[in-house]
Protein backbone atom coordinates (compact mmCIF):
# COMPACT_ATOMS: atom_id res chain seq x y z
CA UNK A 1 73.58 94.99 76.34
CA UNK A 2 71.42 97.08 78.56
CA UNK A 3 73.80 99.66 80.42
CA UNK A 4 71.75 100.29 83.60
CA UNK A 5 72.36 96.61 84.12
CA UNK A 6 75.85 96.27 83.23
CA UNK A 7 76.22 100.08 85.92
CA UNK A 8 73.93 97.66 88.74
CA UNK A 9 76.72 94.81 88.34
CA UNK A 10 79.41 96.85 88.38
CA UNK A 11 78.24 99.44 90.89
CA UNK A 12 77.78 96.07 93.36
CA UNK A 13 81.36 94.68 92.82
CA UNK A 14 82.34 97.88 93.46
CA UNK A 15 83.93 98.57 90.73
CA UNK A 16 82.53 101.63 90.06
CA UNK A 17 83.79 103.03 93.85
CA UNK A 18 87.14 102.16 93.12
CA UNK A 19 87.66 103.74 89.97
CA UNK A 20 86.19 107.07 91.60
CA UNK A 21 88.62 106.12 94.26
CA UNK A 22 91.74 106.18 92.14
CA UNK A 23 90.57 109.24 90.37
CA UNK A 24 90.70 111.11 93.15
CA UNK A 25 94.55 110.40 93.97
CA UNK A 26 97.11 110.20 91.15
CA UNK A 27 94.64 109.59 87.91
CA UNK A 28 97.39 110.26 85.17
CA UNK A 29 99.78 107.72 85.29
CA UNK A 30 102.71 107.77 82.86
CA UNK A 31 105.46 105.20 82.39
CA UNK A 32 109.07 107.06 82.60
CA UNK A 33 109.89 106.78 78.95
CA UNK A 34 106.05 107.67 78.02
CA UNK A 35 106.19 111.03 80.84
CA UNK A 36 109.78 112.10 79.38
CA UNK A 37 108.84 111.93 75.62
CA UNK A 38 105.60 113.93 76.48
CA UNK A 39 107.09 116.77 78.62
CA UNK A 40 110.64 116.46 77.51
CA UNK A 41 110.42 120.34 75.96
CA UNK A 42 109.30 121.37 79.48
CA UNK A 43 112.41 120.70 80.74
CA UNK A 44 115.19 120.54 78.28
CA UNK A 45 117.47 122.68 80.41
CA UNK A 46 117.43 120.46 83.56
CA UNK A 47 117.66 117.31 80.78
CA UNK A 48 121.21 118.71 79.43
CA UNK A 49 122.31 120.00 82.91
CA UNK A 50 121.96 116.83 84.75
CA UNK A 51 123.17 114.55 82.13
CA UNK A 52 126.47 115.98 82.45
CA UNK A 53 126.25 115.22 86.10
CA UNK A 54 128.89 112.12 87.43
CA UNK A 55 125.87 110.80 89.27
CA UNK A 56 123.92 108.58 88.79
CA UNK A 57 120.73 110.15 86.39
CA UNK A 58 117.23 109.17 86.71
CA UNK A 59 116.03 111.29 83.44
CA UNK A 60 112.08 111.02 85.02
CA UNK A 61 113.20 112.39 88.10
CA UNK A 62 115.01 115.19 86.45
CA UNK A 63 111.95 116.34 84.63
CA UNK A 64 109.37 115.94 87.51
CA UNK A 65 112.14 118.06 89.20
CA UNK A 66 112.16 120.19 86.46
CA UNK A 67 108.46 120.54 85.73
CA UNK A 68 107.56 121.13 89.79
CA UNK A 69 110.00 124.74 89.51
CA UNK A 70 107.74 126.00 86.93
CA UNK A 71 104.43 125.26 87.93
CA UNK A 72 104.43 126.33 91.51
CA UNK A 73 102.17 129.16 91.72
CA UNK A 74 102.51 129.88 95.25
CA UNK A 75 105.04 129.78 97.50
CA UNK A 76 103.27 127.97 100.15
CA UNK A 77 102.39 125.41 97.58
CA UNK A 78 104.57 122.71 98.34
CA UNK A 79 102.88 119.77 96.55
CA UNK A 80 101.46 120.48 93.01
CA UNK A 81 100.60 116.41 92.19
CA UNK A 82 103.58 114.44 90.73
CA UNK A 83 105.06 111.76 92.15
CA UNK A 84 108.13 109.47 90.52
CA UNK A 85 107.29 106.35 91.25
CA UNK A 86 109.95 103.15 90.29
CA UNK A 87 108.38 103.06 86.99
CA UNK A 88 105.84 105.25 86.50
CA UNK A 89 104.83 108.86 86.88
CA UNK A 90 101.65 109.71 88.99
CA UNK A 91 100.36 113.33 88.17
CA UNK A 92 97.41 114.42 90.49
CA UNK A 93 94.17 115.91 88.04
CA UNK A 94 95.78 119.81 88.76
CA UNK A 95 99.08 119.37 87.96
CA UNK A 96 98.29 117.46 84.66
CA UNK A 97 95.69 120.18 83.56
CA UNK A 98 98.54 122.56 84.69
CA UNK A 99 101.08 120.34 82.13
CA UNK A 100 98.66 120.23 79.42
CA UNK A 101 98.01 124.21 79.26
């Protein structure tokens, strides 16, 4: 294989673009069961708490809840980077360096 070939090709399908592309949004992306088994201990309190609730419980949502109280670092911070999506997780490149700390 020569790579500056194979980086030509791919660079002119533009490939390469797109992949910078979704980097730049929401590069972390975790399945529900995959984001609660990782940063379950993060938010064990919530977990408990809303289980108990008569509603109906979206466990992900819970935890991204959760998770978005304690890493807030300002108060005009309003968006630290995790979305819930229907059935994944989206964590911008801050908030999962925050996560992984």
């Amino acid at each position: 294989f020569d790579a500056a070939l194979i980086a030509d090709q791919l660079r002119c399908a533009g490939v390469i673009e797109a992949v910078r592309v979704s980097r730049l949004g929401y590069p972390q992306r975790y399945s529900h069961n995959q984001f609660i088994s990782r940063y379950r201990i993060l938010g064990m309190k919530a977990l408990k708490k809303k289980k108990n609730c008569p509603k109906k419980f979206n466990p992900a949502k819970a935890l991204v809840h959760a998770v978005k109280g304690s890493l807030k670092v300002d108060d005009n911070q309003d968006d630290i980077g995790i979305q819930v999506g229907k059935s994944k997780v989206f964590l911008k490149r801050e908030a999962y360096d925050a996560l992984e700390r």
